[in-house]
Every structure is written in structure tokens, then in C-alpha cells.
Protein backbone atom coordinates (compact mmCIF):
# COMPACT_ATOMS: atom_id res chain seq x y z
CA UNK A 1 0.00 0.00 0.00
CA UNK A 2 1.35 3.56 -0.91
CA UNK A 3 1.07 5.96 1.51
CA UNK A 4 0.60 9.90 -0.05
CA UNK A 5 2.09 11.85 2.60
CA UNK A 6 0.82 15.08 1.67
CA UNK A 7 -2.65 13.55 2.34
CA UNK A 8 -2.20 12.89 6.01
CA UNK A 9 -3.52 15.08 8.74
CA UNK A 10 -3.45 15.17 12.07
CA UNK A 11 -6.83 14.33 14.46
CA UNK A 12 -7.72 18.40 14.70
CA UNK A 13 -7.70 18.89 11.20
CA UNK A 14 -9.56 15.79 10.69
CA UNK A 15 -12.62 17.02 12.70
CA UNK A 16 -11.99 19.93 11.49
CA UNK A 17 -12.45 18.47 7.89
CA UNK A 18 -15.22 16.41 8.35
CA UNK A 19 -17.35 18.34 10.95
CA UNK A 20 -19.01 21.73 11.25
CA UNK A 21 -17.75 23.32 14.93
CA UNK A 22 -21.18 22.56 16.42
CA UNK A 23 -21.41 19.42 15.09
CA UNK A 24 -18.05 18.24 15.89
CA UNK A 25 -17.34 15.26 18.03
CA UNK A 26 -14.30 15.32 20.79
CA UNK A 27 -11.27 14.51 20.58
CA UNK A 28 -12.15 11.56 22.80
CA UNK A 29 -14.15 10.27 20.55
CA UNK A 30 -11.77 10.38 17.96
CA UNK A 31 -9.28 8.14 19.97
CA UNK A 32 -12.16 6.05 20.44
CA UNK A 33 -13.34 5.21 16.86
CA UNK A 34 -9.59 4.57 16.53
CA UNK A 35 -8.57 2.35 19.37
CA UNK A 36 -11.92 0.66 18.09
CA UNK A 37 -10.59 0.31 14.80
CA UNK A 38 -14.13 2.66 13.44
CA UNK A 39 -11.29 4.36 11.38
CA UNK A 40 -8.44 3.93 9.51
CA UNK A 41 -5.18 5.19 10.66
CA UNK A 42 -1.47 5.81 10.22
CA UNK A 43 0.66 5.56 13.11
CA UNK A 44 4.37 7.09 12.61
CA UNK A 45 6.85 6.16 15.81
CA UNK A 46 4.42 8.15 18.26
CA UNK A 47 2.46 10.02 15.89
CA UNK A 48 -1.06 8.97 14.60
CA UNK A 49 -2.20 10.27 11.42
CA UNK A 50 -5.52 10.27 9.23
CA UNK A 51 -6.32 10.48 5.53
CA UNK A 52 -9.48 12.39 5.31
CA UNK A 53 -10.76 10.50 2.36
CA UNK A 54 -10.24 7.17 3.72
CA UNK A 55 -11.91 8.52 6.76
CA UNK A 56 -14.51 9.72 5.38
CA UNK A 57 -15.38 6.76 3.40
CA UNK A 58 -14.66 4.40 6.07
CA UNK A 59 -17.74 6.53 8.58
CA UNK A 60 -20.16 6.57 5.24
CA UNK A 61 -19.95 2.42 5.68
CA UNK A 62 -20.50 2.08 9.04
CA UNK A 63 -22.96 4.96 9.48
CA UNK A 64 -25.12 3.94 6.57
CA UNK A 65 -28.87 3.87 6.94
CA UNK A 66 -30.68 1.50 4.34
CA UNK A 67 -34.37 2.60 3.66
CA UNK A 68 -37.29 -0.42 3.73
């Protein structure tokens, strides 16, 4: 798998990204949809970082509602 550095952000940008500010969750959360595996991640020694996209589409899966 490559890895496109430039995409990678850190967790506050990654809210940032995907949430409005009042719709944000916490940082907590964050660490918990990771540790939880929710979300993909790249760790780097002690580092963690996200790709936005992958993120993104990774919540659309789980969080998807099928209509009856």
C-alpha cells in the first residue's frame, strides 16, 4: 500500500475536515473510533495520522442507513 504523505492530517484537522464546529465530536471520541478500529489510521513512531478521504469513506460504511 502507498502511503501519499501530503494527504495525512493530524486528528484536529480531521474534525476539522469532516465536521461543522457545532457538530463536531471530541477529541475523545476520535481516539475512540480509533482504538476501536471505526477508522483507519497511520501511526508514525508516536504520531497517529488520518487520511481524510479514507476517513470519510470508512464513517459513510459504518454509518449507513438503508431505507425499507
Amino acid at each position: 500500500m502507498k502511503i501519499d504523505m501530503n494527504k495525512l492530517v493530524n486528528g484536529q484537522k480531521l474534525l476539522d475536515a469532516l465536521f461543522e464546529p457545532e457538530d463536531r465530536p471530541t477529541t475523545r471520541t476520535l481516539f475512540r473510533w480509533r482504538d476501536e478500529r471505526i477508522i483507519p489510521y497511520i501511526k508514525i513512531n508516536t504520531r497517529v495520522y488520518y487520511d481524510v478521504d479514507k476517513v470519510r469513506e470508512s464513517l459513510a460504511k459504518k454509518n449507513l442507513v438503508r431505507a425499507v
